[in-house]
Protein backbone atom coordinates (compact mmCIF):
# COMPACT_ATOMS: atom_id res chain seq x y z
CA UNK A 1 0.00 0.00 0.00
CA UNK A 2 3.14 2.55 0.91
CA UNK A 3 6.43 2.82 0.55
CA UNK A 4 7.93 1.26 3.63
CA UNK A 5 10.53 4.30 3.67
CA UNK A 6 8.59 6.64 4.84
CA UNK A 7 9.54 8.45 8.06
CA UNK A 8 6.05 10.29 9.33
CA UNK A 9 2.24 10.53 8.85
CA UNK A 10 -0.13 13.59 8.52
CA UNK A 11 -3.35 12.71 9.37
CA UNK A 12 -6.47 15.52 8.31
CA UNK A 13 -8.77 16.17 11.19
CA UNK A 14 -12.10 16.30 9.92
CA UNK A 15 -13.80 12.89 8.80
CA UNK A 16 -10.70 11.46 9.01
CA UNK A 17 -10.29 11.31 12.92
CA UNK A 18 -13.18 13.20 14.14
CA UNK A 19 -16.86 12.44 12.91
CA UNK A 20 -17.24 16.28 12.20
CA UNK A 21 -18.58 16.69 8.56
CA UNK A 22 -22.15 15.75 9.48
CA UNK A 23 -22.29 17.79 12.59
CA UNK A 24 -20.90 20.87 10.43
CA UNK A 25 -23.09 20.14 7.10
CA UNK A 26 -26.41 19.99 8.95
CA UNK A 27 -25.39 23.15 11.41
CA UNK A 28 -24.56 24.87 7.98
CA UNK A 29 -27.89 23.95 6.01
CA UNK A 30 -30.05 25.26 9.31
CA UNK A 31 -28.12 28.23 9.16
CA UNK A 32 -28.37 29.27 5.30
CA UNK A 33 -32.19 28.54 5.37
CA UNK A 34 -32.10 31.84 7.62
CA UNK A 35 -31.14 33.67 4.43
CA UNK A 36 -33.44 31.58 2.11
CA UNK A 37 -31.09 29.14 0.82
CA UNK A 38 -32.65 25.68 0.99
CA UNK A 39 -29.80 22.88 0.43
CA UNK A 40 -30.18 19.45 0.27
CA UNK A 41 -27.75 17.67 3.23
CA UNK A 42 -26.30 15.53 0.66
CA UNK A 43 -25.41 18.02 -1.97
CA UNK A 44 -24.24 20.03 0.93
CA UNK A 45 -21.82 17.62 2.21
CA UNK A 46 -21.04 16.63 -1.29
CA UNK A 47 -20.09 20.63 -1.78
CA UNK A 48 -18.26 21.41 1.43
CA UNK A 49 -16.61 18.42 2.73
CA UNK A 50 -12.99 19.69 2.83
CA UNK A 51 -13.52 22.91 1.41
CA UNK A 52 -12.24 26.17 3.51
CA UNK A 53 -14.69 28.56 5.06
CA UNK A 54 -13.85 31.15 2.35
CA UNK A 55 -14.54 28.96 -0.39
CA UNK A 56 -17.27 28.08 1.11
CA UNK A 57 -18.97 31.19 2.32
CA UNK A 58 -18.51 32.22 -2.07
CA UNK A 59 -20.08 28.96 -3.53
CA UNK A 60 -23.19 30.15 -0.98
CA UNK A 61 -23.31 34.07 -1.87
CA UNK A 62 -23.22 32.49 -5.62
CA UNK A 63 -26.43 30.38 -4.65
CA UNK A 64 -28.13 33.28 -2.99
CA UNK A 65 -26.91 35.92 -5.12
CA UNK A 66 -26.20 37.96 -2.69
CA UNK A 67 -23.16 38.89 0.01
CA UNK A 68 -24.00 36.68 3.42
CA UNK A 69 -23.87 39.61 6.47
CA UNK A 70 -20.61 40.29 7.95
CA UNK A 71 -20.93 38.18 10.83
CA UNK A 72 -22.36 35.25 8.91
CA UNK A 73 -18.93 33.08 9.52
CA UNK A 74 -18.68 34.21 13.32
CA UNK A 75 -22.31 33.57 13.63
CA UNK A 76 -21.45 29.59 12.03
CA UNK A 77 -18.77 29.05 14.14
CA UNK A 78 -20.61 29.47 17.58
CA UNK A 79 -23.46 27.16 16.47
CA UNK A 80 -20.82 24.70 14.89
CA UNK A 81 -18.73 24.80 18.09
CA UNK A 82 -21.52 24.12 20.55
CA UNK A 83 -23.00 21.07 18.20
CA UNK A 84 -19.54 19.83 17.93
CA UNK A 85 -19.11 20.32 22.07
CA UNK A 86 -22.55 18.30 22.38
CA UNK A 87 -22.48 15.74 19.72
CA UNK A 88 -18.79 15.32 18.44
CA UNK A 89 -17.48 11.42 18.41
CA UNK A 90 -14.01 10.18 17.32
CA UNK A 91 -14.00 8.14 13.75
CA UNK A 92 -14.14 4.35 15.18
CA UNK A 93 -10.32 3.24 15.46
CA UNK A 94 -8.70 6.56 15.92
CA UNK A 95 -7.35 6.29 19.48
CA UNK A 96 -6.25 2.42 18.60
CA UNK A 97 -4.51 3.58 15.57
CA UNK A 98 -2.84 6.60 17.03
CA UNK A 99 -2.16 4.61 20.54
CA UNK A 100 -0.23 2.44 18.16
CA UNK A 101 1.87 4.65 16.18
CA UNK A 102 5.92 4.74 16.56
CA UNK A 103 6.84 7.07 14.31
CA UNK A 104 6.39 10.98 14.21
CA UNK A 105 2.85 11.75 13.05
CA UNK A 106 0.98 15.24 13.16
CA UNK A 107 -2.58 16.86 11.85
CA UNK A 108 -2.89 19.19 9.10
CA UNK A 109 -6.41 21.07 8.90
CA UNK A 110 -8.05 23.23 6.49
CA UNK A 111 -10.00 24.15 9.84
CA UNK A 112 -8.65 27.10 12.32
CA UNK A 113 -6.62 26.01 15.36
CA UNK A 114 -9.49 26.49 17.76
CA UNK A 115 -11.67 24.27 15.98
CA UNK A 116 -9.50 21.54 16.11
CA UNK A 117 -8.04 21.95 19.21
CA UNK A 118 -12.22 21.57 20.08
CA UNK A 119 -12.50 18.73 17.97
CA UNK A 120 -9.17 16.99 19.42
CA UNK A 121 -10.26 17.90 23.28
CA UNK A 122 -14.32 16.81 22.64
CA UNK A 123 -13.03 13.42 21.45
CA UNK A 124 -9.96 12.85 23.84
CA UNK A 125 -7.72 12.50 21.02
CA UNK A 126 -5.74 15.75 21.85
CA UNK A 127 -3.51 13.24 24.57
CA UNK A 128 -1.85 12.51 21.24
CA UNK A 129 -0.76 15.80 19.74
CA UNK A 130 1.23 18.55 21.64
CA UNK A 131 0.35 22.33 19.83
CA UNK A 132 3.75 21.67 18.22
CA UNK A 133 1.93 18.63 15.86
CA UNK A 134 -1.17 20.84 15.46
CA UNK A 135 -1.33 22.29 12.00
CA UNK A 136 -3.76 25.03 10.33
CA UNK A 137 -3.95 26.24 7.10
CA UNK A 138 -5.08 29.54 8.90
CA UNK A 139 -1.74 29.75 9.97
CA UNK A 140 -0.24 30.31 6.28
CA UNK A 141 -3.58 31.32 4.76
CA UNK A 142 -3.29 28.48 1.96
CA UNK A 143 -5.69 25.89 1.89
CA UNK A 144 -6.47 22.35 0.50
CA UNK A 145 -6.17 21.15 -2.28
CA UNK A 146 -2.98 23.32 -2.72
CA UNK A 147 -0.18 21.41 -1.06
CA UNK A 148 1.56 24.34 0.90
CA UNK A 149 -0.21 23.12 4.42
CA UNK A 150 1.40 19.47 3.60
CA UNK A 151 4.78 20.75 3.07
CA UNK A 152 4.46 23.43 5.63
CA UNK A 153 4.00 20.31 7.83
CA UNK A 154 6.70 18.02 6.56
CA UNK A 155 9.18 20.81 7.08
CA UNK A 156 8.27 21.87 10.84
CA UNK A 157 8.79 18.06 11.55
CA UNK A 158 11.99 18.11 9.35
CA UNK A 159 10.93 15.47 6.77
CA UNK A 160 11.19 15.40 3.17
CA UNK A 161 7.47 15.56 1.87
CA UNK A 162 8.11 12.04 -0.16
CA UNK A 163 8.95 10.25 3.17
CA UNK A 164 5.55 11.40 4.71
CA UNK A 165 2.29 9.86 4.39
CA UNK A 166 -1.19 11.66 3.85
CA UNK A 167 -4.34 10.23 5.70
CA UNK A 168 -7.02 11.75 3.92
CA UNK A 169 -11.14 11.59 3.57
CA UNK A 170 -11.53 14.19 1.23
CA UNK A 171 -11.09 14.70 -2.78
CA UNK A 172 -9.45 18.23 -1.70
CA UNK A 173 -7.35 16.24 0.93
CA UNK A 174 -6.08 13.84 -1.44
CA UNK A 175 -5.70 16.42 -3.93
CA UNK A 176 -3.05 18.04 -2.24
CA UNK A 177 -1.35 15.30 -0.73
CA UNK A 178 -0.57 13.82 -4.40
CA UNK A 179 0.83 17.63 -5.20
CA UNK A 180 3.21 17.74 -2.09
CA UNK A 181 4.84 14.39 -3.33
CA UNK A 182 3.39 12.50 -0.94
CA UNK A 183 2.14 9.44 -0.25
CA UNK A 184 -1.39 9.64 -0.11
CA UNK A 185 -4.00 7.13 1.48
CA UNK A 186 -7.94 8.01 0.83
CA UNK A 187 -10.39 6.71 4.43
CA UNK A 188 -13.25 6.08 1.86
CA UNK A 189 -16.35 6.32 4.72
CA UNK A 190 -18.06 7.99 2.27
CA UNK A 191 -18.34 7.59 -1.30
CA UNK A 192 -16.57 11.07 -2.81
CA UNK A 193 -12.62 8.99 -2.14
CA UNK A 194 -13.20 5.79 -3.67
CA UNK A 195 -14.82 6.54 -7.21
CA UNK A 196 -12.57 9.62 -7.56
CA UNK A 197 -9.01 8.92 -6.47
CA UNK A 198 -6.39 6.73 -7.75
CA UNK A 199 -4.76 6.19 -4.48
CA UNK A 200 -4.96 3.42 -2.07
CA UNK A 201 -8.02 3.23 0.26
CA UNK A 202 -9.10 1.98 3.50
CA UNK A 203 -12.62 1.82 4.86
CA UNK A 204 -11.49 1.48 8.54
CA UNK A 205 -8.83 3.04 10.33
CA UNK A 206 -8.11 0.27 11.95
CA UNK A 207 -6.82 -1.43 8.47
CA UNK A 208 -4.18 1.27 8.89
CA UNK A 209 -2.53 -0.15 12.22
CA UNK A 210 0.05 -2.68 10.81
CA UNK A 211 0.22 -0.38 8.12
CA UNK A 212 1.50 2.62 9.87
CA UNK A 213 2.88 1.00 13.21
């Protein structure tokens, strides 16, 4: 499935370790339908999942035709954070796969840092990343599916980007994991990684254990 060479892992946050998407997708349709916008759930998560708030926040002023207000995002945040605070589960075989890692491994989110410091703290998961392994594409205002968050990453951990490994449950994800010379690996829980992607694919993290350990 990999190259046994390689040296670390980057793991994405959202749907890839944390059940997020649907938490965020439904918090988002119920708050466009304030504004008029009615979206489906599964074209929404189709849409969104992986995107950056930006891009996203465009593809629904195209839709309405109009600018959202300027607290729109702020407003999406609170709701998202307190859903995620009530509701937010780890992806089944996260803390086994992580527990049973050796080698340096780190997260790199399209998400901002307080968001997935939430997501890693609601879940448990943040016993397994100091803020030194926490990485945000707010942080160098590039986002997915350009690869500059992936080699931003390999490079604060001192690794050459084609001795790093991508964990990845987006198109976006695996988009720029293939453009940073990386290996890439596609969780295919839903169905947008599997029809899509010519990389490998697991349907459980757990497949990844002897894998990655």
């Amino acid at each position: 499935m990999i190259n046994s060479d390689f040296e670390a892992i980057i793991f994405d946050c959202d749907g890839t370790l944390v059940d997020s998407e649907p938490i965020t997708v439904s918090t988002l349709v119920e708050h466009v339908a304030e504004f008029g916008l009615k979206l489906d759930y599964e074209e929404a998560l189709a849409l969104f999942i992986g995107r950056d708030m930006p891009m996203i926040v465009k593809v629904l002023e195209e839709r309405i035709g109009q600018p959202l207000p300027p607290g729109f995002t702020e407003e999406f945040r609170h709701r998202q954070a307190a859903a995620l605070q009530s509701s937010l589960k780890s992806i089944p075989g996260a803390h086994q796969l992580l527990g049973s890692i050796t080698k340096p491994f780190c997260i790199a989110s399209n998400a901002p840092r307080r968001k997935i410091e939430l997501n890693l703290k609601v879940t448990g998961l943040h016993e397994f990343f100091d803020s030194e392994r926490v990485f945000s594409a707010y942080d160098i205002e590039s986002w997915k599916p350009n690869p500059d968050l992936f080699l931003h990453s390999a490079a604060k951990m001192e690794i050459e980007p084609s001795r790093c490994v991508v964990i990845e449950d987006s198109l976006a994800g695996i988009q720029a994991g293939i453009a940073a010379g990386m290996q890439t690996i596609g969780y295919a829980h839903s169905a947008q990684v599997k029809p899509t992607c010519e990389v490998p694919f697991v349907h459980c993290l757990s497949e990844l254990i002897e894998v990655l350990s």
